[in-house]
Protein backbone atom coordinates (compact mmCIF):
# COMPACT_ATOMS: atom_id res chain seq x y z
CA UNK A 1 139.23 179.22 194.82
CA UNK A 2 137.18 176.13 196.00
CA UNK A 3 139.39 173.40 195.93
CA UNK A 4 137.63 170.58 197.44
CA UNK A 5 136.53 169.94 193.80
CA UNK A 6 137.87 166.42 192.32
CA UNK A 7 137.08 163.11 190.93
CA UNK A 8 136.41 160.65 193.59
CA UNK A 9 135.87 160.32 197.32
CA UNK A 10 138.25 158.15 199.76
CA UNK A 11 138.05 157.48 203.65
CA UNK A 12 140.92 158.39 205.55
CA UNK A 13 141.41 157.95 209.21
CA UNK A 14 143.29 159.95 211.56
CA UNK A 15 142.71 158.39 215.14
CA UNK A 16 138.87 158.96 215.30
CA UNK A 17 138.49 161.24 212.80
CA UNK A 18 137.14 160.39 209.25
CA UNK A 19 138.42 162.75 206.56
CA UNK A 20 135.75 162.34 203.56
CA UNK A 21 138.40 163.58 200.40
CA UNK A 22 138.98 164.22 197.03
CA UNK A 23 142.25 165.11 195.08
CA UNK A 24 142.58 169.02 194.64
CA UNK A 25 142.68 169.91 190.98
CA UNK A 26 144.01 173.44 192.02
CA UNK A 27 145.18 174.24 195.86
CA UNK A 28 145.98 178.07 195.04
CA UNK A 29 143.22 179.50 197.15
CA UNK A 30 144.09 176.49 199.96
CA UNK A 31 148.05 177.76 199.92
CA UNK A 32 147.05 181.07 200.58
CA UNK A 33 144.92 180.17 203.24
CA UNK A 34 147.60 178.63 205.04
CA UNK A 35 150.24 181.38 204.13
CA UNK A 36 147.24 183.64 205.67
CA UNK A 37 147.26 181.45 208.89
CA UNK A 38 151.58 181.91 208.59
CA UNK A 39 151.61 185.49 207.93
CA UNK A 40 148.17 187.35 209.26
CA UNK A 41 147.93 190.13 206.37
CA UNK A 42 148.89 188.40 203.69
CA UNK A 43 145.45 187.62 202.07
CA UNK A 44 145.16 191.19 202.02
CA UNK A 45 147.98 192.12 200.58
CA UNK A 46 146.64 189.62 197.87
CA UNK A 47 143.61 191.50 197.69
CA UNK A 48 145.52 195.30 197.14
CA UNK A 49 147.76 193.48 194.61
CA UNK A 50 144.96 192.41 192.13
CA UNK A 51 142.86 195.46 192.68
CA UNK A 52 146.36 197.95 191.94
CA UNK A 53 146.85 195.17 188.70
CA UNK A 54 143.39 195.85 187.77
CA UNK A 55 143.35 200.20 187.95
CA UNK A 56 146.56 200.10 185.70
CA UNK A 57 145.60 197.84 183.03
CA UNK A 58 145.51 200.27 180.68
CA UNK A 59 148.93 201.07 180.92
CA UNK A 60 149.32 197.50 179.68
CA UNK A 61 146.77 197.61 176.72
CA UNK A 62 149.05 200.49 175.53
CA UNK A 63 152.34 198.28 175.35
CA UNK A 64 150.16 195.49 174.37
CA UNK A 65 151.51 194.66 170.69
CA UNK A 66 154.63 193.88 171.57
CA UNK A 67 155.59 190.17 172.95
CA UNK A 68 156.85 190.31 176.29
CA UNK A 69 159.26 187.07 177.01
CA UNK A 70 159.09 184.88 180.85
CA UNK A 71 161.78 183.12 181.72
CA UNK A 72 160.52 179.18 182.90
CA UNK A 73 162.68 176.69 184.27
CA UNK A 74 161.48 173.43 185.06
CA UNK A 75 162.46 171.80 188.43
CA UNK A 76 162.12 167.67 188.03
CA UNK A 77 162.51 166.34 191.41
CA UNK A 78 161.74 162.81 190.64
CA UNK A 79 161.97 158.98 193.09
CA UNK A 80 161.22 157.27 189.85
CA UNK A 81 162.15 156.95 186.07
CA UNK A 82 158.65 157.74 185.55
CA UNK A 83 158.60 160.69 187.12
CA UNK A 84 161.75 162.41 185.53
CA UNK A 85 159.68 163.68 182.27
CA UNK A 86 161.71 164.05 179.65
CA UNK A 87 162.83 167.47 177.34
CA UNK A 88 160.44 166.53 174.61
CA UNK A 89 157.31 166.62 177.51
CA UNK A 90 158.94 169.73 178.57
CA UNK A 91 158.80 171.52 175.14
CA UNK A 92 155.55 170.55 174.20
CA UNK A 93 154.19 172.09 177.88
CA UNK A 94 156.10 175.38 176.79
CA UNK A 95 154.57 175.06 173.27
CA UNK A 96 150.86 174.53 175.13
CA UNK A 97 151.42 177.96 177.29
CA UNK A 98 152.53 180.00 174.28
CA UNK A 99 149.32 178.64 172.14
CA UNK A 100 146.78 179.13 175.25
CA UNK A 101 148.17 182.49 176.30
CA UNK A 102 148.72 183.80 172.78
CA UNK A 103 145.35 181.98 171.62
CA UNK A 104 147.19 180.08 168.99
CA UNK A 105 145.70 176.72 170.57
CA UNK A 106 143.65 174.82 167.63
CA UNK A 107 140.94 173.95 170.14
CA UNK A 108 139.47 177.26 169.94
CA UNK A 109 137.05 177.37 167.60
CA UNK A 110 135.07 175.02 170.23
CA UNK A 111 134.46 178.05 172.20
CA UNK A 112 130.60 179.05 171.62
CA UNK A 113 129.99 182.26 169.43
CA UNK A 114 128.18 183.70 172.49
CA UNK A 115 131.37 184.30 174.16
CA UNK A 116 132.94 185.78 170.63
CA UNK A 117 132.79 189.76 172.05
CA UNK A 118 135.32 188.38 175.61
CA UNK A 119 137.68 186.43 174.19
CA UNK A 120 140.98 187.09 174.65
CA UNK A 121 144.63 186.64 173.98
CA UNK A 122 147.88 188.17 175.73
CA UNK A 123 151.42 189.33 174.67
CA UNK A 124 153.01 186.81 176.59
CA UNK A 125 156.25 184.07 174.87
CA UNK A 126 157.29 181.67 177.48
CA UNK A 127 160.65 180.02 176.72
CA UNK A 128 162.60 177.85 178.49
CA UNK A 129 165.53 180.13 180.29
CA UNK A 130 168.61 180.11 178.41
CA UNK A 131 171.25 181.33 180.95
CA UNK A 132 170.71 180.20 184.73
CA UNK A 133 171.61 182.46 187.47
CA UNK A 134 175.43 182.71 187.36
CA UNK A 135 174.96 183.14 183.31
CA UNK A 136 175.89 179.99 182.24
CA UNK A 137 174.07 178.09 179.54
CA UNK A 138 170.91 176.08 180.28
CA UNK A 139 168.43 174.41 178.83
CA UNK A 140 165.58 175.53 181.43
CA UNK A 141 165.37 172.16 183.01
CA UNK A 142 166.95 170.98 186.44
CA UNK A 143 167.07 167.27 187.32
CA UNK A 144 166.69 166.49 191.15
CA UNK A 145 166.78 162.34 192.81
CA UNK A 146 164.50 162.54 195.68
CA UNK A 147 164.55 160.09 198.66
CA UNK A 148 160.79 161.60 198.98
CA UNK A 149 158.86 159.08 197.34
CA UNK A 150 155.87 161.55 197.50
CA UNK A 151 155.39 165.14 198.79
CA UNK A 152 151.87 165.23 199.19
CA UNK A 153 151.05 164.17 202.68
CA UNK A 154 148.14 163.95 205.06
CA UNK A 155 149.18 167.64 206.28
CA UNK A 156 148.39 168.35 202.45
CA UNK A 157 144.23 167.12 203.20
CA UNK A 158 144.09 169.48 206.43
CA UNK A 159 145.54 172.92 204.19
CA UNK A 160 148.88 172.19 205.98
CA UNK A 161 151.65 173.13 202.90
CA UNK A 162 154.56 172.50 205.15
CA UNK A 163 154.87 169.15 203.53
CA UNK A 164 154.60 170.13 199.96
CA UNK A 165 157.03 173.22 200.06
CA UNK A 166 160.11 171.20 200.76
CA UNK A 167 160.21 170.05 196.98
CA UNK A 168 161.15 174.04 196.76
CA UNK A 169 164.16 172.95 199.45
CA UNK A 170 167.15 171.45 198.19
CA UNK A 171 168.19 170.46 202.30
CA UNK A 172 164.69 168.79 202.07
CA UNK A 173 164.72 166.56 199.09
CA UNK A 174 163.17 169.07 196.39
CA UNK A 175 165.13 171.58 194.52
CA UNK A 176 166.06 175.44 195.66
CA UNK A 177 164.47 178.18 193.36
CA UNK A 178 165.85 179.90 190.88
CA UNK A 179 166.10 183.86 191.76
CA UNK A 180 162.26 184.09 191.53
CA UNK A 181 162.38 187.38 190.06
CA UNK A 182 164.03 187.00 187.24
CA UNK A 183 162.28 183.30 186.48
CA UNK A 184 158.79 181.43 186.64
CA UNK A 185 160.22 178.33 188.72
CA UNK A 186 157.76 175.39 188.21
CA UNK A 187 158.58 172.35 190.29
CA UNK A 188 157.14 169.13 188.71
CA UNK A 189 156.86 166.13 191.35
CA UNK A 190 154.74 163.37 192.86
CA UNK A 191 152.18 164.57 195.02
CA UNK A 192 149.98 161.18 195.51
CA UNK A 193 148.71 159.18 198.79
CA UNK A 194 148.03 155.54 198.72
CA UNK A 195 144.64 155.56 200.53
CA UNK A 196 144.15 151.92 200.49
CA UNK A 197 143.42 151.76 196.40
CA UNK A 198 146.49 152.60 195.01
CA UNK A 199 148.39 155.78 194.82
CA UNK A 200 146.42 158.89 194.35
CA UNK A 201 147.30 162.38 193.79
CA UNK A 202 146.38 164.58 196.75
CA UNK A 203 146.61 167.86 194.50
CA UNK A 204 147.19 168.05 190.67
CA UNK A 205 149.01 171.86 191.06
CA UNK A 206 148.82 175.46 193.01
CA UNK A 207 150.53 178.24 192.12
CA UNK A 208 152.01 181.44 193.72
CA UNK A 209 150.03 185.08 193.22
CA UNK A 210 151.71 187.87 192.85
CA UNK A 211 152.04 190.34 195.87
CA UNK A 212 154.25 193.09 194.88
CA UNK A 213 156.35 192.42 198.18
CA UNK A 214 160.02 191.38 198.10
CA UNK A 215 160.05 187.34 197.93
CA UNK A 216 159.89 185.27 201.57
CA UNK A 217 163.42 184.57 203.00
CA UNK A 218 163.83 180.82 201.79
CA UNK A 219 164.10 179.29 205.45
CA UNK A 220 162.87 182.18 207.30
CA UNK A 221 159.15 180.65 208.16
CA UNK A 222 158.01 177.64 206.48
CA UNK A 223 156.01 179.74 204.00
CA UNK A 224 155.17 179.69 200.48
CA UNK A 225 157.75 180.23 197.97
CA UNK A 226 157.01 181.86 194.81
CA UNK A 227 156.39 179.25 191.69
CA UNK A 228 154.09 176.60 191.02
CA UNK A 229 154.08 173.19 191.72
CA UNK A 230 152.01 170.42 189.08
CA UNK A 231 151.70 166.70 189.60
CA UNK A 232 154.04 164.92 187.76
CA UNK A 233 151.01 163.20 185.34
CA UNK A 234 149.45 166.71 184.32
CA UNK A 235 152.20 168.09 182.24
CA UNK A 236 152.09 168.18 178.60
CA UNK A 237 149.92 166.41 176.06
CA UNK A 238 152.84 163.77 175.11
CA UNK A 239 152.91 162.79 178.83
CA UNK A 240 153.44 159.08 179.11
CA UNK A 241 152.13 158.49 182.60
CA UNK A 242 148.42 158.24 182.45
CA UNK A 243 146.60 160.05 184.96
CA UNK A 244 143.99 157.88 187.09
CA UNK A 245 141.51 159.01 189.71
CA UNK A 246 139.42 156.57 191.61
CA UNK A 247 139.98 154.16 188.82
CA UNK A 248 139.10 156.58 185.89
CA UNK A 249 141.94 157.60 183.73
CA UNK A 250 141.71 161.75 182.78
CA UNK A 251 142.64 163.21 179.41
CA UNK A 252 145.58 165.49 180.40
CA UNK A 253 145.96 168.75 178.00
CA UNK A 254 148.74 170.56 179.36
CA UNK A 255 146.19 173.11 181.09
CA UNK A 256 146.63 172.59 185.14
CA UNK A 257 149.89 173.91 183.99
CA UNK A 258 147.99 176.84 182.04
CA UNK A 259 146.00 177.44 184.83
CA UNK A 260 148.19 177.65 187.59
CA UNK A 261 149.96 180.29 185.57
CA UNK A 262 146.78 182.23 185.57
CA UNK A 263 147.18 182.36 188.99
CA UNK A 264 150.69 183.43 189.01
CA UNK A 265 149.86 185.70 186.81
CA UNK A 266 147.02 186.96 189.00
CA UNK A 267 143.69 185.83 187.70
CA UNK A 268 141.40 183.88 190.46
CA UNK A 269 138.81 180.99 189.81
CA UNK A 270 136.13 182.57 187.03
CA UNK A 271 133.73 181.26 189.74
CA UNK A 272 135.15 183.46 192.06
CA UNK A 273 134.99 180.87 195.01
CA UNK A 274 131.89 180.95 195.95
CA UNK A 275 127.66 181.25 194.84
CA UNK A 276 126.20 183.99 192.74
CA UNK A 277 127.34 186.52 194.85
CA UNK A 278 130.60 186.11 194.27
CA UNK A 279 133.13 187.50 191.18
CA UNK A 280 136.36 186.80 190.51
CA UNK A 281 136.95 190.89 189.97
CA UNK A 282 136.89 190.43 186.31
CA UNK A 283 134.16 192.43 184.01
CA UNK A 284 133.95 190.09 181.53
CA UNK A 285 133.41 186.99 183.06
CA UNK A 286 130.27 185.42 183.08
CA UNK A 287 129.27 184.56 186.82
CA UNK A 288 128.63 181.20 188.22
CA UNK A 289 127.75 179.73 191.27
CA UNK A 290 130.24 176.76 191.67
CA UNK A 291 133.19 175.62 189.67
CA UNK A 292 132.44 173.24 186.91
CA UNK A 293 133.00 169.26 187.52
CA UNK A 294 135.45 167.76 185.15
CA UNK A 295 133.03 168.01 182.65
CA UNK A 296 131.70 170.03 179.85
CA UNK A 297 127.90 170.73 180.25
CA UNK A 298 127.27 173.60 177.65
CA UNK A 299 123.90 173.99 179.05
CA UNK A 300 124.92 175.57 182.15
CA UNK A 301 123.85 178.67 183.30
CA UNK A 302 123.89 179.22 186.86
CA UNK A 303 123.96 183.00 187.77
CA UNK A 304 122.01 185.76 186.63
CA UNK A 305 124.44 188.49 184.67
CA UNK A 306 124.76 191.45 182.36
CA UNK A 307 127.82 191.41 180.07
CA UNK A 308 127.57 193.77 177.62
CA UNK A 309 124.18 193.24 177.28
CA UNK A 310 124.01 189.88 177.55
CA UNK A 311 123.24 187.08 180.41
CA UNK A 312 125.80 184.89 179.56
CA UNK A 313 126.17 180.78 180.02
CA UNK A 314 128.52 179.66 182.96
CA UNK A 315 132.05 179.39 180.93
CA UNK A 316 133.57 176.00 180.58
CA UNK A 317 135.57 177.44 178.31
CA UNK A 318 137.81 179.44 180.57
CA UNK A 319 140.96 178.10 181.36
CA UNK A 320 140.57 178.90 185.38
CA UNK A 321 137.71 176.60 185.75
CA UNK A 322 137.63 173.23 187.07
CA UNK A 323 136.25 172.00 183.60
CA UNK A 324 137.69 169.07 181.62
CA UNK A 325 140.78 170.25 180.36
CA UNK A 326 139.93 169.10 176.60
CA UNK A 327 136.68 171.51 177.05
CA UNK A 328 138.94 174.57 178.08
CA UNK A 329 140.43 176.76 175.24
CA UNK A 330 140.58 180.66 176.34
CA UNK A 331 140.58 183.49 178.40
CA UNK A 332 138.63 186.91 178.51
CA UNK A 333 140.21 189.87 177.69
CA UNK A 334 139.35 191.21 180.78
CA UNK A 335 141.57 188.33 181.92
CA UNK A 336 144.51 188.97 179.77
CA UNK A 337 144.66 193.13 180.26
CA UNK A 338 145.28 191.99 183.85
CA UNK A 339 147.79 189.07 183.69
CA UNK A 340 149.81 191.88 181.60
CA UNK A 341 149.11 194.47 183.76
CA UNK A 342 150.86 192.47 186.42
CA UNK A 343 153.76 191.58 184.40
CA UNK A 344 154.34 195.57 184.19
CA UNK A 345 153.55 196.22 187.73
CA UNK A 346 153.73 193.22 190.48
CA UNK A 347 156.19 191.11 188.30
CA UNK A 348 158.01 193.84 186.37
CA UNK A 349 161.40 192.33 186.97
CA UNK A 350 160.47 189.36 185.39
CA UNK A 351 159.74 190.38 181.51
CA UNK A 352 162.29 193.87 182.01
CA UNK A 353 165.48 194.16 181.32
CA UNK A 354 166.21 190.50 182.33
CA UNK A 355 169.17 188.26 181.19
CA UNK A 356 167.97 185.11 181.52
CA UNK A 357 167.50 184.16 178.27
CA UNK A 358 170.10 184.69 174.94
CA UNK A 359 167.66 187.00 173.58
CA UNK A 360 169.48 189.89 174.97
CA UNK A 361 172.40 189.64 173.01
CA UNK A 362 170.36 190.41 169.85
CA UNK A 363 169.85 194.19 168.87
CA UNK A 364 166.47 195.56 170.28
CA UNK A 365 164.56 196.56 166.69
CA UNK A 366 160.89 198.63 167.58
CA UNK A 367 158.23 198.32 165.20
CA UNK A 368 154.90 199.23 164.26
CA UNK A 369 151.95 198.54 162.60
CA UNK A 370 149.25 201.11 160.24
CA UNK A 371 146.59 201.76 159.82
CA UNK A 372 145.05 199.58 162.58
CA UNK A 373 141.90 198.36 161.50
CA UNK A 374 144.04 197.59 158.03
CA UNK A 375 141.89 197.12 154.96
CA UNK A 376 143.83 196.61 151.83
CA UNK A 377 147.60 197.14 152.54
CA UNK A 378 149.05 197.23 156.19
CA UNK A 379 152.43 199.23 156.75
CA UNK A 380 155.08 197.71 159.00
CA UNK A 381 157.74 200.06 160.39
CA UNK A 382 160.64 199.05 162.21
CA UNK A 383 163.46 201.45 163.93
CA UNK A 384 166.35 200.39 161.69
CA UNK A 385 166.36 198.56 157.65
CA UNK A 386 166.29 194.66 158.54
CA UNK A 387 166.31 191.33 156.78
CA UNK A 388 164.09 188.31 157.32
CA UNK A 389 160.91 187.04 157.07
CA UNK A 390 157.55 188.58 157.28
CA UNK A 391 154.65 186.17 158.69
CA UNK A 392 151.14 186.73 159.06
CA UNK A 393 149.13 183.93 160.80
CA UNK A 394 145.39 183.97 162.23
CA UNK A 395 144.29 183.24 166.04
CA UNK A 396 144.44 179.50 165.25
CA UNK A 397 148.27 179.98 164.33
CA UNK A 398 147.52 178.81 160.66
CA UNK A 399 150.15 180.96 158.31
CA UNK A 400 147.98 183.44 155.85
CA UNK A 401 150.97 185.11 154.06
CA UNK A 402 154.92 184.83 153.94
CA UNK A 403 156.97 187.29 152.96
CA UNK A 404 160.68 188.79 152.59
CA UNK A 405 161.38 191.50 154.51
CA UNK A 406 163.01 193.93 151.47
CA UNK A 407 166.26 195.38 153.93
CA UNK A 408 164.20 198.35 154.82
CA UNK A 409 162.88 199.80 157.66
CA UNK A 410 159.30 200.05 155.75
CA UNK A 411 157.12 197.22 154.34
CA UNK A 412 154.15 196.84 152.86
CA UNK A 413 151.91 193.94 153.54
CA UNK A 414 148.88 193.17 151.99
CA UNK A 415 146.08 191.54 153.34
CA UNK A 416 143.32 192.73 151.14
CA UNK A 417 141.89 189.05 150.67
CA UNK A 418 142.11 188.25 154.44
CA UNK A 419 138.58 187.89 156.04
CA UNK A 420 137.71 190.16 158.74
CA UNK A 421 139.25 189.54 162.33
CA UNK A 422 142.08 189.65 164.56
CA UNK A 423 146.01 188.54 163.16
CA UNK A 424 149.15 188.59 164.08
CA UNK A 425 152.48 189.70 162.19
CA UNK A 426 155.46 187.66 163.19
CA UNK A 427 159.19 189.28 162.35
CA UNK A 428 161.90 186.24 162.27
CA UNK A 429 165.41 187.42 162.12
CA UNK A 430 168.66 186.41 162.81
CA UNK A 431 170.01 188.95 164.64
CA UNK A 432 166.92 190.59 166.29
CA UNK A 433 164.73 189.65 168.99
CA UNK A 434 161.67 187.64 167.42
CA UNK A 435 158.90 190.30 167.30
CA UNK A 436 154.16 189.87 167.23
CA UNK A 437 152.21 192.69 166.56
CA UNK A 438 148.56 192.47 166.56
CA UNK A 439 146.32 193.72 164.11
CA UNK A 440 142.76 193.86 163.04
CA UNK A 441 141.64 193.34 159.48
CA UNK A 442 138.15 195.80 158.92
């Protein structure tokens, strides 16, 4: 993960020394660098937990048609009104994840038809947490005055996090973590420097990948704690504070957030940090020799490849490039057979028998879809009669059919004048958990 990559250059001086920088758009690769440098081993174990993700993948793919729900609370650790983003920001960043990981998101029918045999969607709901830790209710959100008017400091520029991790601190002006394994803990704070021209953001978010080791002892070393941190300014597409780099003001989409998730979820840069020769361990993703530069050049194609049969463009596209984040709209499905592959391996704890959300106290109902490919009728079969609705939508979220469900435990669906392709089925009922089962129309 190269993460020199940003919008403009300033001077800083240090003594003697001239530091020629640009924000960070993503400092994942940077954080583990310096957790590396902490902890000598630890990039490997990195290494051993995305290769293990990717051998059991299938295993995933198998329990792939049922939603699998993550936990998120938001930590706002704020030093001004600004900064202390309110619920509606919030909700409309959850909305974004569900949409991009689900691919719900409108925007994706400006993905290129080339890439039409890679793209992918996942399993994954994110909702805000319900219960916190001692099972009390919550609305996902904690609220957190800082006397730290920023935490992005010079340390920050020389791949020193020591500065950054104390918004994870509550004895250090941030916010302690929620028990990491039971929630995605996503700190939202000010990052900036003022390097002469105003305030600037050092780094726009990093995230936390998975290791399948038992978290760090908070305290123990200053090293990274699990969860991802995101500039204040990149959260949401209702976000009121404009985001301006070297005097240019950047359309915010909600997808640093989407993107550091990747990461927590696994997945590395599509560019795979480096030229040509180097992959981010993904089949299906086309190769390319640098990350892309806040723009959207469709003409692109800097590596040589062969992706089932085809040498594909350099994919702007892909949510873990540095590409404009109105330009990005999807993953591969290479992509999302890992991310849930790690969600039933590294980060099982997380979506598995977990209570942090009121969706436990509903009954647990099974069901199932036939035949898949459907061509006229589709049969949906559930493990005990229920009542509610029956929805079918396409990828783009738009509703095809609605339906009652009849107070069986077998319905019939038709979908005879659906045009070929991918749906979803949606059960919505009061007293079960909300269910999506995939399904391909032949």
């Amino acid at each position: 993960m190269n993460i020199s990559h940003i919008f403009f250059a300033a001077s800083l001086f240090i003594g003697s020394t001239i530091f020629a920088q640009e924000p960070m758009i993503c400092g994942s690769q940077r954080a583990i660098e310096y957790q590396e440098s902490l902890t000598p081993g630890f990039q490997a174990i990195v290494t051993e937990s995305f290769e293990y993700a990717k051998k059991n993948r299938q295993t995933a793919i198998e329990k792939s048609d049922e939603i699998v729900i993550i936990p998120v609370v938001f930590h706002i650790v704020f030093s001004t009104s600004q900064q202390n983003l309110s619920t509606a920001v919030i909700q409309n960043q959850i909305d974004i994840l569900n949409k991009d990981f689900q691919r719900l998101n409108a925007d994706t029918i400006q993905m290129r038809s080339i890439f039409n045999n890679v793209k992918g969607a996942t399993n994954i709901q994110f909702e805000l947490a319900s219960l916190d830790p001692s099972g009390n209710i919550t609305n996902g959100i904690t609220r957190t005055s800082t006397a730290t008017a920023s935490f992005g400091t010079v340390n920050l520029l020389l791949g020193n996090f020591s500065d950054v991790e104390k918004v994870k601190s509550s004895s250090l002006g941030g916010t302690n973590p929620w028990n990491p394994n039971k929630y995605l803990n996503i700190w939202i704070c000010n990052m900036s420097l003022n390097l002469g021209t105003g305030e600037t953001p050092v780094l726009l978010g990093y995230g936390t990948p998975p290791t399948g080791l038992p978290n760090w002892p908070t305290g123990s070393i200053p090293s990274l704690i699990d969860g991802i941190v995101v500039q204040y300014q990149c959260v949401g597409s209702n976000n009121p504070n404009p985001l301006e780099i070297g005097g240019e003001q950047i359309a915010v989409s909600g997808r640093t957030v989407t993107h550091e998730v990747g990461h927590y979820l696994g997945l590395r840069h599509i560019w795979g940090d480096g030229d040509c020769t180097q992959q981010d361990g993904i089949n299906d993703t086309p190769n390319a020799s640098s990350q892309s530069d806040k723009d959207c050049n469709l003409t692109k194609n800097t590596c040589l490849d062969n992706i089932l049969g085809h040498d594909l463009p350099d994919m702007v596209e892909n949510f873990m490039d540095y590409s404009a984040e109105t330009c990005q709209n999807t993953f591969t499905q290479g992509q999302a057979d890992l991310m849930c592959s790690v969600l039933q391996n590294q980060r099982f704890s997380l979506v598995n028998f977990n209570s942090a959300t009121i969706h436990e106290v509903k009954k647990e109902v099974s069901a199932k879809l036939f035949p898949v490919p459907a061509c006229k009728e589709l049969n949906l079969v559930t493990s005990e009669p229920m009542e509610g609705t029956i929805r079918v939508v396409d990828i783009n979220g738009a509703t095809m059919s609605l339906q009652e469900m009849n107070n069986s435990d077998h319905n019939k669906i038709d979908v005879c004048n659906l045009k070929n392709g991918v749906y979803f089925v949606q059960i919505v009922s009061s007293d079960a958990e909300l269910k999506t089962l995939k399904f391909v129309k032949n």
